[in-house]
Protein backbone atom coordinates (compact mmCIF):
# COMPACT_ATOMS: atom_id res chain seq x y z
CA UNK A 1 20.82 3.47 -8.42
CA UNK A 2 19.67 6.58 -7.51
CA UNK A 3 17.39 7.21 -4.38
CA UNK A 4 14.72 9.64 -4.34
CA UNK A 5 12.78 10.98 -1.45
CA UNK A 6 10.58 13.33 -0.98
CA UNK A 7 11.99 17.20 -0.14
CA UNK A 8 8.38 19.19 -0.95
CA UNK A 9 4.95 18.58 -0.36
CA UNK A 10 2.33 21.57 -0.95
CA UNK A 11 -1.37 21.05 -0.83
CA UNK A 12 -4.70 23.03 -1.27
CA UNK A 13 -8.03 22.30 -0.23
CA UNK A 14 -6.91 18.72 1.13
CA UNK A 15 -10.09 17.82 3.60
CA UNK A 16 -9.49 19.80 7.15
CA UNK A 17 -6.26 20.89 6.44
CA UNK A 18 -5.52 24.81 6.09
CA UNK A 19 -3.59 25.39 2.66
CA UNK A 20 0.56 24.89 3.20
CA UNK A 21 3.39 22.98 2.02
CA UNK A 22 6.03 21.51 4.15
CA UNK A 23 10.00 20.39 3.58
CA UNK A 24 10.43 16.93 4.59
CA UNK A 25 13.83 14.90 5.91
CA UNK A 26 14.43 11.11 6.22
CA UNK A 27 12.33 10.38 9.44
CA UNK A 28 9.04 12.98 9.67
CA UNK A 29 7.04 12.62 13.05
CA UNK A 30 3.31 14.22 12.63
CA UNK A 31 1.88 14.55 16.06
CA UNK A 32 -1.43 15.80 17.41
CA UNK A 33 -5.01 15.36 19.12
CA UNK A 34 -7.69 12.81 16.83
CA UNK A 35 -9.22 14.78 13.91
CA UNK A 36 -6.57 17.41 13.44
CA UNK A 37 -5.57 16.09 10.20
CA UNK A 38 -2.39 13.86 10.57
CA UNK A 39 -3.44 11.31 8.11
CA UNK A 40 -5.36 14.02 5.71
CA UNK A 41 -1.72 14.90 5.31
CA UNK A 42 -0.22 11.14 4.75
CA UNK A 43 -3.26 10.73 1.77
CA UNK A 44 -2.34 13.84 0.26
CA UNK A 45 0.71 11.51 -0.58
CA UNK A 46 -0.10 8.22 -0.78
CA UNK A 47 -2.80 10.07 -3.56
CA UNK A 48 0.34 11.53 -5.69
CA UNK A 49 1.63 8.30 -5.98
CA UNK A 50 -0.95 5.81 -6.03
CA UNK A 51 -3.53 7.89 -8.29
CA UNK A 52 -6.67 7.26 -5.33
CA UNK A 53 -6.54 7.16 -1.49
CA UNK A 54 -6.39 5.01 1.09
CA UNK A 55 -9.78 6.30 2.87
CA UNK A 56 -12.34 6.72 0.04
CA UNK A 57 -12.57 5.65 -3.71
CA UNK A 58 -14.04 9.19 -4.63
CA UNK A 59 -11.63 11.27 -4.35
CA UNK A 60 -13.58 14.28 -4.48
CA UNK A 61 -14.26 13.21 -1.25
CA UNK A 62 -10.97 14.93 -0.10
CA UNK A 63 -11.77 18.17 -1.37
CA UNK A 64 -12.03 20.33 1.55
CA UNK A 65 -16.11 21.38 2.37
CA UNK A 66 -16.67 24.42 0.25
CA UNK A 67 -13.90 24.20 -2.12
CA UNK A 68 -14.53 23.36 -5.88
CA UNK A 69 -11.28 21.30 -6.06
CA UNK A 70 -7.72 20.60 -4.71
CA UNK A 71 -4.31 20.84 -5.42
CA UNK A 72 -1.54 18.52 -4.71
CA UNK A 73 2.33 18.81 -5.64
CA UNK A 74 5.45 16.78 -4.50
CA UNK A 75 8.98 17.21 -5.57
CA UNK A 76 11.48 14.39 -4.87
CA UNK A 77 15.14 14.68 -5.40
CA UNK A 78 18.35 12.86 -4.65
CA UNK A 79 21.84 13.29 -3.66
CA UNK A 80 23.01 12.74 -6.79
CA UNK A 81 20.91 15.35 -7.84
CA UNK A 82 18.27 13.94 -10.24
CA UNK A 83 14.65 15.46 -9.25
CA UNK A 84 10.98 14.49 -10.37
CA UNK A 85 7.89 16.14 -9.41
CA UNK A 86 3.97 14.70 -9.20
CA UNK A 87 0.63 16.93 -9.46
CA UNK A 88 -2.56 16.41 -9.16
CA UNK A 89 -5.68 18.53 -9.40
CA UNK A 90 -9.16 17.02 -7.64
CA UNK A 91 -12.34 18.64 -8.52
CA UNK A 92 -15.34 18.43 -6.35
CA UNK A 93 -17.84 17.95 -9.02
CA UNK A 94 -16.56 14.28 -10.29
CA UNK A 95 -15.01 16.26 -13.03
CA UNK A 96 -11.53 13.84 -14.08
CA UNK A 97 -8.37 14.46 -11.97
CA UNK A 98 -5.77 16.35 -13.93
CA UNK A 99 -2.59 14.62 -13.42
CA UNK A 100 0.75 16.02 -14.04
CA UNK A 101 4.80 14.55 -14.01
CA UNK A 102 7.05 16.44 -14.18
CA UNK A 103 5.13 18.98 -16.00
CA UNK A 104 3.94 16.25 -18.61
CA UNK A 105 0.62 14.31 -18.21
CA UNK A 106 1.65 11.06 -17.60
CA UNK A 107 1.22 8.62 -20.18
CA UNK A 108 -0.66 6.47 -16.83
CA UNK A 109 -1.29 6.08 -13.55
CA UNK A 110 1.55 3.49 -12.76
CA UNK A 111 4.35 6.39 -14.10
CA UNK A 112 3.34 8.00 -10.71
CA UNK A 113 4.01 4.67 -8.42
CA UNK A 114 7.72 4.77 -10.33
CA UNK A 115 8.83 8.19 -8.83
CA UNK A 116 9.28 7.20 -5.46
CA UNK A 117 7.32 3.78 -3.98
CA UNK A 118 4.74 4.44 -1.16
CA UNK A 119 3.99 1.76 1.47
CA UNK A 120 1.33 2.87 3.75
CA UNK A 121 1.58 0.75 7.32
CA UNK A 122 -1.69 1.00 9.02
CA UNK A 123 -3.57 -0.42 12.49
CA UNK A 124 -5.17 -2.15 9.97
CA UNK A 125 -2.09 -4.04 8.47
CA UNK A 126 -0.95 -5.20 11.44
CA UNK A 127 -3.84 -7.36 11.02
CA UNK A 128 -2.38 -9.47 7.98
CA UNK A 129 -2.77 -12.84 10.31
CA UNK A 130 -6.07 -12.02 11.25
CA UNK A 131 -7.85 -9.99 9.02
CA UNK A 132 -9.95 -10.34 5.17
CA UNK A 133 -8.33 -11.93 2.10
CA UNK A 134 -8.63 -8.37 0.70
CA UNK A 135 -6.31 -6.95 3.01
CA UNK A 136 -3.93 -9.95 1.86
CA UNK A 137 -4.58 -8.94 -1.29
CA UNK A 138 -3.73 -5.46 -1.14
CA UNK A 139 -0.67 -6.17 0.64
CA UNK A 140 0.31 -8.14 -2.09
CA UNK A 141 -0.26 -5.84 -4.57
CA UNK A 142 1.25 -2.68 -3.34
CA UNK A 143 4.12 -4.22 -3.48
CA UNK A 144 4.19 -6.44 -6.75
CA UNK A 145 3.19 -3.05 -8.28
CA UNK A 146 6.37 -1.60 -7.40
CA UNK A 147 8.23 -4.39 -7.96
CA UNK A 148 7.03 -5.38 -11.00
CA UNK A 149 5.50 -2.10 -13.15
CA UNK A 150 4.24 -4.28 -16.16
CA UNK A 151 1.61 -5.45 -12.85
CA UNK A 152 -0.21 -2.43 -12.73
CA UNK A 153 -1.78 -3.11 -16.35
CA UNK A 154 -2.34 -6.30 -15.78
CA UNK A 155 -4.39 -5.92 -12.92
CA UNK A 156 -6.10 -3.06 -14.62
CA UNK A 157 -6.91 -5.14 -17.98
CA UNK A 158 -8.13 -7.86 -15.66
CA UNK A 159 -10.20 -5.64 -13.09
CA UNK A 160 -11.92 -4.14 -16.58
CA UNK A 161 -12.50 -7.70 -17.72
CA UNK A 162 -13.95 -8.84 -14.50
CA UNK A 163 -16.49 -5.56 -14.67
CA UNK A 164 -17.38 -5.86 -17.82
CA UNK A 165 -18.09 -9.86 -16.98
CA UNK A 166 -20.06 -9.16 -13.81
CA UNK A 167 -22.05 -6.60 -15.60
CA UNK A 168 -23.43 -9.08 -18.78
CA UNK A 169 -23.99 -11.80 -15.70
CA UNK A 170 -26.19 -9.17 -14.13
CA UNK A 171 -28.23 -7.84 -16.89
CA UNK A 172 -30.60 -11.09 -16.68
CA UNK A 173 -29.66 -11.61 -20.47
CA UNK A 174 -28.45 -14.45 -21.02
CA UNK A 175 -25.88 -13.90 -24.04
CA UNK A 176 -23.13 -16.64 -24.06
CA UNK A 177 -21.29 -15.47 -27.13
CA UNK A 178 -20.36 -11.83 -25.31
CA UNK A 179 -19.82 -13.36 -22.08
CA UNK A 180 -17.41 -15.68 -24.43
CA UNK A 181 -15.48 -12.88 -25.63
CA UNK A 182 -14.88 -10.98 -22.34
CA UNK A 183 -14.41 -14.35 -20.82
CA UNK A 184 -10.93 -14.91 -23.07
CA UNK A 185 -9.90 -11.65 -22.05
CA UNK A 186 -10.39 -12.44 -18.39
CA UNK A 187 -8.62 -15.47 -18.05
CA UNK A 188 -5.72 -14.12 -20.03
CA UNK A 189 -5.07 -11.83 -17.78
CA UNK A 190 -6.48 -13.48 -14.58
CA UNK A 191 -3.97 -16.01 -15.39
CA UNK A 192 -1.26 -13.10 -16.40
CA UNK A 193 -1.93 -11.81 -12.80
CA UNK A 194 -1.84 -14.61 -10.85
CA UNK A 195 1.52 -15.47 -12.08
CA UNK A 196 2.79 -12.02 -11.32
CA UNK A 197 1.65 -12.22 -7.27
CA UNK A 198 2.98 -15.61 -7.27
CA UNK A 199 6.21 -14.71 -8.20
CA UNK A 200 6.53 -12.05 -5.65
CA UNK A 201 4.77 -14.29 -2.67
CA UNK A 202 8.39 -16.81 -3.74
CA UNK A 203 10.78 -13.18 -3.44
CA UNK A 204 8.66 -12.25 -0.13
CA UNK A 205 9.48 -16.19 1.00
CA UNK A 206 13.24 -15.40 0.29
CA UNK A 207 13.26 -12.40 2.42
CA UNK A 208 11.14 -13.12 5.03
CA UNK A 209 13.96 -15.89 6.33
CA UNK A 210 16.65 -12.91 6.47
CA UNK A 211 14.13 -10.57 7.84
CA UNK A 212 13.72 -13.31 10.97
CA UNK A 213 17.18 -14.18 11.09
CA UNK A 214 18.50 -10.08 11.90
CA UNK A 215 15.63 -9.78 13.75
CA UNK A 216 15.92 -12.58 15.55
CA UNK A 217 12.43 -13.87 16.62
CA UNK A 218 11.56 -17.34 18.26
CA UNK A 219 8.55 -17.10 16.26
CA UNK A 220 9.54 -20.68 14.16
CA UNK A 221 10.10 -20.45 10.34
CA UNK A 222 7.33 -18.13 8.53
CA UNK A 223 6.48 -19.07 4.87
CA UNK A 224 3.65 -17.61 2.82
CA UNK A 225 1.44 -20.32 0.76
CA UNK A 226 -0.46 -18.28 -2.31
CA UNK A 227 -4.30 -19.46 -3.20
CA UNK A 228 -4.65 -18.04 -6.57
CA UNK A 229 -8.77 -18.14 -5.94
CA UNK A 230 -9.48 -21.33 -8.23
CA UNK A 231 -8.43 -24.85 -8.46
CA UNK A 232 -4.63 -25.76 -9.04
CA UNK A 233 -5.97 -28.41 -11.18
CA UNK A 234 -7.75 -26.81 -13.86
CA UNK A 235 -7.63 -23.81 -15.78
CA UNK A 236 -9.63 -20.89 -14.96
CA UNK A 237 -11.34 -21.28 -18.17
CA UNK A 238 -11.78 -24.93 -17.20
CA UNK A 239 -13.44 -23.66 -13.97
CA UNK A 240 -15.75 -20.48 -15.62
CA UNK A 241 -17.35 -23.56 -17.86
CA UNK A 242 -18.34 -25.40 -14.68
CA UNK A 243 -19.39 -22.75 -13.10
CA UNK A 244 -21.26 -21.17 -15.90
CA UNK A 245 -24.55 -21.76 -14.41
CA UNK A 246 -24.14 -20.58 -10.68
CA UNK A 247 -22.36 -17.36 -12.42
CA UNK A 248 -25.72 -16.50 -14.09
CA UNK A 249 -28.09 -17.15 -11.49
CA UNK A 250 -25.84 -15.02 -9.16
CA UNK A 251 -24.89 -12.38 -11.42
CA UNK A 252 -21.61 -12.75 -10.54
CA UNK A 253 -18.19 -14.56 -11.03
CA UNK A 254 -17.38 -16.97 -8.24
CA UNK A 255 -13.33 -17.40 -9.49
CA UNK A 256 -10.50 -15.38 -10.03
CA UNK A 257 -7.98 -13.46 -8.68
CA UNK A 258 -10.40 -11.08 -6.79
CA UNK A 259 -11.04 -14.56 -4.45
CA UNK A 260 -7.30 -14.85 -4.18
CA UNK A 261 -5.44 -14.88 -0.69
CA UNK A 262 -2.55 -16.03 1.26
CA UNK A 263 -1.91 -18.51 3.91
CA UNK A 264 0.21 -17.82 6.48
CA UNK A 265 2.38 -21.23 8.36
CA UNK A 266 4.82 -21.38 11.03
CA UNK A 267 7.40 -23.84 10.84
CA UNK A 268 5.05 -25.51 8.04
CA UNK A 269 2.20 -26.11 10.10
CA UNK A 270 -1.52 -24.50 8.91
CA UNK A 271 -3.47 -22.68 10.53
CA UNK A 272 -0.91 -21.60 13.60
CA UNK A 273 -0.22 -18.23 13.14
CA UNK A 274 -4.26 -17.46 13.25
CA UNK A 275 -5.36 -20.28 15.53
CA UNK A 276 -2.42 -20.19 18.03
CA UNK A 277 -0.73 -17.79 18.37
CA UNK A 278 -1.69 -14.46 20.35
CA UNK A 279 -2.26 -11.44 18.89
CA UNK A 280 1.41 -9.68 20.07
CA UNK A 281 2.60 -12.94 18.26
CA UNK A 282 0.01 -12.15 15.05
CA UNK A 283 1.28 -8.99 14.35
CA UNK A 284 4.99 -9.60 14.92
CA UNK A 285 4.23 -11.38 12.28
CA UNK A 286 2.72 -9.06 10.22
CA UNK A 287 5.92 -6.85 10.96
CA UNK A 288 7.99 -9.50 9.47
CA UNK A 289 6.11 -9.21 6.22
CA UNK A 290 5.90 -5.60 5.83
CA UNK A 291 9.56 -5.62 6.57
CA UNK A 292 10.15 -8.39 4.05
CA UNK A 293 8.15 -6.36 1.39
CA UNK A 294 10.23 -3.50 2.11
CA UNK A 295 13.61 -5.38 1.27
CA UNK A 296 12.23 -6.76 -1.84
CA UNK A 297 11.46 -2.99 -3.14
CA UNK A 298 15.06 -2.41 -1.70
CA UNK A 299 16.86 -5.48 -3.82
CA UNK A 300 14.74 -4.51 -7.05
CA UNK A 301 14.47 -1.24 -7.17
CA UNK A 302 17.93 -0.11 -5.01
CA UNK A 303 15.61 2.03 -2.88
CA UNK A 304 13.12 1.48 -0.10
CA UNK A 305 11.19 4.33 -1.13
CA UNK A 306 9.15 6.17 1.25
CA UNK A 307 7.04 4.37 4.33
CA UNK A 308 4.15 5.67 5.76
CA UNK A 309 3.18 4.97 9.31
CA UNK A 310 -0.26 5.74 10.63
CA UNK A 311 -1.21 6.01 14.17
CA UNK A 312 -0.01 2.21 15.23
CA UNK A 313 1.68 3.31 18.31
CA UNK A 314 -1.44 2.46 20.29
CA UNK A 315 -1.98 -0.79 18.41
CA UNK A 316 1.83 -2.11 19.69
CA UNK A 317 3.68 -3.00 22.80
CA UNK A 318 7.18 -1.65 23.51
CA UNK A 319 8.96 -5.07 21.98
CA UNK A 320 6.92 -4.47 18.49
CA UNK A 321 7.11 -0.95 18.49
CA UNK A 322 11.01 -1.47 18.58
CA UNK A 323 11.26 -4.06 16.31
CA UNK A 324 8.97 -1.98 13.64
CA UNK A 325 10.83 1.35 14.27
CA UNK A 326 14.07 -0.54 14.36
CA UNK A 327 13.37 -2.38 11.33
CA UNK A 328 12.13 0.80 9.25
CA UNK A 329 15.14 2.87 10.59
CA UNK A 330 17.77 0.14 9.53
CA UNK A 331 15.59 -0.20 5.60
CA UNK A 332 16.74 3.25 4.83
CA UNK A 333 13.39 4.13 3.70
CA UNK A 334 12.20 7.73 4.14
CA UNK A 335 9.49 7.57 6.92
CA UNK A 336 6.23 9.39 7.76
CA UNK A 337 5.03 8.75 11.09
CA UNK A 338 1.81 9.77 12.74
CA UNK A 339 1.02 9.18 16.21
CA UNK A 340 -1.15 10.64 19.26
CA UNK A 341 0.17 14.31 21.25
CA UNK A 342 0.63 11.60 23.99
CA UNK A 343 2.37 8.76 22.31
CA UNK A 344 5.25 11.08 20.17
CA UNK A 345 7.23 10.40 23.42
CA UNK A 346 7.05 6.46 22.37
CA UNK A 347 9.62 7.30 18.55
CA UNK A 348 12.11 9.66 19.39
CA UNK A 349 14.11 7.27 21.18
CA UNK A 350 14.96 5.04 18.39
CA UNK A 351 15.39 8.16 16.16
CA UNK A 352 17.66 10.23 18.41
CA UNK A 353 19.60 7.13 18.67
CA UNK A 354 20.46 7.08 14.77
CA UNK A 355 20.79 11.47 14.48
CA UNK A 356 24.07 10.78 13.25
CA UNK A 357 22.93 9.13 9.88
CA UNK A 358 19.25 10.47 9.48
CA UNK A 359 18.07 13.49 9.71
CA UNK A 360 14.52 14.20 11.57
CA UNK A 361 12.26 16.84 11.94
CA UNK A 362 8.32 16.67 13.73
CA UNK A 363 5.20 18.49 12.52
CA UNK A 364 2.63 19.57 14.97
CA UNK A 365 -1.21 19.76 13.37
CA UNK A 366 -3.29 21.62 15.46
CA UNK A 367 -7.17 22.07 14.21
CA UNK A 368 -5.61 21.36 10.52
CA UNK A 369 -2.53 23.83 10.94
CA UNK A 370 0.85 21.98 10.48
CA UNK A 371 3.77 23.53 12.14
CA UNK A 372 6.98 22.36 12.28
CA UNK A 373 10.23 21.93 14.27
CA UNK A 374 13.62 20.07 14.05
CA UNK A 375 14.14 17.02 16.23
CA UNK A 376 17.18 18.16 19.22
């Protein structure tokens, strides 16, 4: 199967960044102070392939102050010589995005998440033990979406369903027979969904053993248990029914996939990985899984697609940072790094080590200027 990566990215009016394009190789390094625009530049592509960003959910928001839009474009290409391309143009005035692949608007949104897939590894993630149910559930998600591409409209059938639901609970009208019709809709695909993350919690299982056994952690046997956010013992529609009442004096719907989540267990045991262990230990763990999630895009898809890393040099100690860099180097994903004009010094090493097989090159961003230079 052929692997893509990413060879151009150009951008204009992208937040604080001055207008510019640059050529990219397997392992990119963006360096420089806070606020000079490394991760404006890591959005600019997570937003090509994901169809929103990872900082706002306007996003007119990342047109640059002054500007009355922005302009995005990525080509990706292979060695075997195949090539795709991805724009996007963002107006300021909430006027809709103008999408574009390979010259062609794109019948949807998911087409763009099927060029190349984007993992985005932030402080934030290496929280997984720790952290919400909704960062669980994202992590989940951006990578059943790959994964799976039939996922996508799923989740976007139910998320409409669930809107549409919340908003009849709301108006103070009580109206059974639309809330009944919506409500069919909603469990079919609640229960559609819920089958799909499922499924890829039992391939994350699978690799998360082989992940532990090359890396080689005393960490005890890690195994993801899904909560599908209602009762294994009735249906959802079962559950909605009982429920009816505290749905319409809230004005909202108490079950479903949006209270899904995860649990995490060491060597079977509840609760140990956010009770007991420390948090060097929690996200070790947390490496494991986003390493897992990157071999089960590798076994589907024949390609680890493209990884990118924001600013978690400060978050990890030397024996995570090497098992993360170590771990993305050896996925043969294409990587995006950001990190601190006083922490590049922390990467290189593991890079320089592999020059033989991957090609790298750093960017300096200085005040929203991106310059760049090969790695010696």
């Amino acid at each position: 199967m052929s692997t893509l990566k990413l060879r151009l990215l150009r951008w204009q009016g992208l937040r604080n960044l001055e207008d510019g394009e640059l050529s990219a190789r397997d392992v990119n390094i963006v360096y420089g102070a806070n606020g000079a625009g490394k991760t404006s530049l890591l959005e600019g592509l997570y937003i090509l392939n994901r169809g929103r960003s990872f900082r706002t959910p306007q996003l007119a928001h990342c047109v640059q102050h002054q500007r009355t839009d922005m302009t995005l474009f990525a080509r990706f290409q292979s060695d075997q010589g195949a090539d795709e391309s991805v724009g996007a143009c963002v107006y300021s005035n909430g006027q809709p995005t103008e999408w574009r692949l390979n010259g062609e608007r794109p019948k949807g949104l998911s087409q763009l998440a099927n060029v190349a897939p984007v993992i985005l590894i932030t402080p934030e993630t290496l929280s997984l033990v720790s952290g919400t149910p909704q960062l669980r559930r994202q992590f989940l998600d951006g990578g059943m979406f790959h994964v799976e591409p039939f996922a996508w409209e799923i989740w976007r059938q139910w998320r409409h369903a669930l809107r549409n639901r919340n908003q009849i609970l709301k108006s103070g009208r009580i109206d059974s027979r639309l809330l009944s019709a919506w409500d069919s809709v909603y469990v079919a695909q609640s229960t559609a969904l819920s089958q799909a993350r499922q499924f890829f919690v039992e391939r994350l299982n699978e690799h998360i053993g082989r992940v532990q056994t090359l890396m080689k952690l005393g960490l005890g046997r890690i195994s993801l248990h899904f909560q599908r956010g209602w009762s294994r013992e009735l249906t959802l529609e079962h559950v909605l029914e009982e429920q009816s009442n505290r749905d319409w004096e809230s004005g909202y719907t108490h079950s479903g996939p949006h209270k899904a989540d995860f649990e995490i267990r060491v060597d079977g045991e509840r609760w140990t990985a956010r009770r007991y262990m420390s948090r060097g230990q929690q996200k070790m763990i947390a490496i494991v899984l986003e390493l897992a999630r990157l071999s089960v895009l590798r076994e589907k898809k024949g390609d680890s697609g493209i990884v990118l890393v924001d600013d978690v040099t400060a978050e990890l100690d030397q024996t995570n940072q090497r098992l993360l860099f170590d771990g993305l180097l050896n996925s043969g994903a294409q990587l995006f790094i950001t990190t601190l004009d006083d922490q590049k010094h922390l990467l290189p090493g593991a890079i320089v080590g592999q020059k033989d097989r991957l090609m790298a090159k750093m960017f300096h961003v200085e005040h929203g200027k991106i310059t760049a230079s090969v790695l010696e």
